[in-house]
C-alpha atoms as a PDB file:
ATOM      1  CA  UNK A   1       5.430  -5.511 -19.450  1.00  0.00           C
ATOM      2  CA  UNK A   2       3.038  -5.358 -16.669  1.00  0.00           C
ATOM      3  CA  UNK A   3       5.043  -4.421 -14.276  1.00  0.00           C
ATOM      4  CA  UNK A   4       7.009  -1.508 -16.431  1.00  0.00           C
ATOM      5  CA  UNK A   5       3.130  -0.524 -17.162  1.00  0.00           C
ATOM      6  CA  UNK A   6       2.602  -0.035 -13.326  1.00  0.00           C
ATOM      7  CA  UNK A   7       5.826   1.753 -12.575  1.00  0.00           C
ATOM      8  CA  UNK A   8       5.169   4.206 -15.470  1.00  0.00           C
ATOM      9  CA  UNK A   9       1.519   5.277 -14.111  1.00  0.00           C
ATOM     10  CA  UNK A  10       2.370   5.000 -10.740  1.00  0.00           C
ATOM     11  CA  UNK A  11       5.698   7.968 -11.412  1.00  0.00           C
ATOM     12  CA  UNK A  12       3.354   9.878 -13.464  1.00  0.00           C
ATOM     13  CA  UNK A  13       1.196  10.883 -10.376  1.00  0.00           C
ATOM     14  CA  UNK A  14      -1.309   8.284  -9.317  1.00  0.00           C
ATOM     15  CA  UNK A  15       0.496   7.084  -6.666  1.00  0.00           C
ATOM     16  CA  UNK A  16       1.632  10.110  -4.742  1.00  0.00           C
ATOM     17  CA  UNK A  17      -2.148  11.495  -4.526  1.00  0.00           C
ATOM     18  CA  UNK A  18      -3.267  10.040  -1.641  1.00  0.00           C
ATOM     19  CA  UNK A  19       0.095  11.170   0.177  1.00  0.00           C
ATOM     20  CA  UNK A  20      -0.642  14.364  -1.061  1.00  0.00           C
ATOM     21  CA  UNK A  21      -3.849  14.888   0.553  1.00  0.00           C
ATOM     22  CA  UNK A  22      -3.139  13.677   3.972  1.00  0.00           C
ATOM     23  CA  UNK A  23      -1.469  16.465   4.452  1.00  0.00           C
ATOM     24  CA  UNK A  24      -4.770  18.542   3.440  1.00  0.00           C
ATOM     25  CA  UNK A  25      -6.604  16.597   6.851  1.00  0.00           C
ATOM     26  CA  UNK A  26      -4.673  17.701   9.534  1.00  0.00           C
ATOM     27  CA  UNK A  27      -4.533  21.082  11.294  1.00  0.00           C
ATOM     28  CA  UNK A  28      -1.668  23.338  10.753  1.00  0.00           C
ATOM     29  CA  UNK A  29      -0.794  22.860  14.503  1.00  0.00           C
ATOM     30  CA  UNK A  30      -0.387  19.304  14.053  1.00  0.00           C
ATOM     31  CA  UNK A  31       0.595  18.780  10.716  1.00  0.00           C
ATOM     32  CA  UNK A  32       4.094  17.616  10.513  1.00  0.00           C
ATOM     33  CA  UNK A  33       3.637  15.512  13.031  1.00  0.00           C
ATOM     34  CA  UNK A  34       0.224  13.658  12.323  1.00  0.00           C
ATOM     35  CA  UNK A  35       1.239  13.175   8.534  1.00  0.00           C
ATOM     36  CA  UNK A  36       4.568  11.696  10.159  1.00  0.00           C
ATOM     37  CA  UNK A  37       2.509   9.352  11.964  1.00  0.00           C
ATOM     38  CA  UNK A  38      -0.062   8.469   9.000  1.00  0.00           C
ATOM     39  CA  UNK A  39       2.573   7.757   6.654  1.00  0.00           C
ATOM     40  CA  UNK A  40       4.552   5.677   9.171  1.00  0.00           C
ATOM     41  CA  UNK A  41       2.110   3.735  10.107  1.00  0.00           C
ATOM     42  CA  UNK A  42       0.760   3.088   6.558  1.00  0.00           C
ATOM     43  CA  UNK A  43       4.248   1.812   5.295  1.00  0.00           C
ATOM     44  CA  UNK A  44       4.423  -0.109   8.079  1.00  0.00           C
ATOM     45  CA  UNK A  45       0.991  -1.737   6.970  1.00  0.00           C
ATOM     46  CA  UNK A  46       2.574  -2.012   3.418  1.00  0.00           C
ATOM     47  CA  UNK A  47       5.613  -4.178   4.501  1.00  0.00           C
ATOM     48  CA  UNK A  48       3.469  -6.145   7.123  1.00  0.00           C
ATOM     49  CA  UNK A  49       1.838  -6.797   4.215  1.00  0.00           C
ATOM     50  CA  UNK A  50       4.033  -7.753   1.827  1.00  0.00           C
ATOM     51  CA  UNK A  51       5.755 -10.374   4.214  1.00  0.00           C
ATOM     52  CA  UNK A  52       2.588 -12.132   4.754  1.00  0.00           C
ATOM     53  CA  UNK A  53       1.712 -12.682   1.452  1.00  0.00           C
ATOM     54  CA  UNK A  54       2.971 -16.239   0.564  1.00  0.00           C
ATOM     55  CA  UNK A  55       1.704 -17.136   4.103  1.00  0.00           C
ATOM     56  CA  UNK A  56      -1.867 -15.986   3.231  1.00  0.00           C
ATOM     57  CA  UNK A  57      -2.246 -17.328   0.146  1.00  0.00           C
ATOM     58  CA  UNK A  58      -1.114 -21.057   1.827  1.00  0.00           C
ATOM     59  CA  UNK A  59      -3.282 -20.889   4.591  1.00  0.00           C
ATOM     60  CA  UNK A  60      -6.003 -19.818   2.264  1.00  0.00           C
ATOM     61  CA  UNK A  61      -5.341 -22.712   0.040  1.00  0.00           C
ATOM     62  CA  UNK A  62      -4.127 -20.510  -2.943  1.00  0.00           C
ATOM     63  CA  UNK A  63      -5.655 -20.234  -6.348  1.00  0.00           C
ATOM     64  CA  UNK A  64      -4.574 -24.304  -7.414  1.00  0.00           C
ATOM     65  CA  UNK A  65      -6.679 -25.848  -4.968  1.00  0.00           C
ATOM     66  CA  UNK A  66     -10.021 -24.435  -5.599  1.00  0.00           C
ATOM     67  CA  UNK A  67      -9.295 -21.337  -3.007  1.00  0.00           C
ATOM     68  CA  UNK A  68      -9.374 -17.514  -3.661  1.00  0.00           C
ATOM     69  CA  UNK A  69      -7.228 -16.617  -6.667  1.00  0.00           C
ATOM     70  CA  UNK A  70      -4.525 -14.489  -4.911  1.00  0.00           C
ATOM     71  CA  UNK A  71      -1.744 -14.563  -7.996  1.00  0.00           C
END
């Protein structure tokens, strides 16, 4: 339910604002280009990310032994 809760909001609008307004920092010289680059690099963040999750959460001792709660 949670996750059909996110998915909703997110295709609503939320989550394409701050995509949107990248595009609003750049010149118009550079624009195409730079929000290429800012949106590359920040999926690139996202998967980076995403893979190290699990990793994290063991080296930080996860949430059942008395760590940060991560789940």
């Amino acid at each position: 339910m949670c996750i059909m809760l996110y998915v909703v909001t997110s295709m609503l609008g939320l989550l394409s604002i701050p995509w949107t307004m990248t595009a609003e920092l750049f010149p118009t010289e550079i624009r195409g280009l730079a929000h290429s680059i800012a949106i590359s690099v920040a999926n690139l963040l996202m998967f980076v990310s995403i893979q190290t999750y699990l990793t994290t959460v063991d080296a930080l001792g996860g949430p059942a032994q008395g760590g940060a709660h991560f789940k």
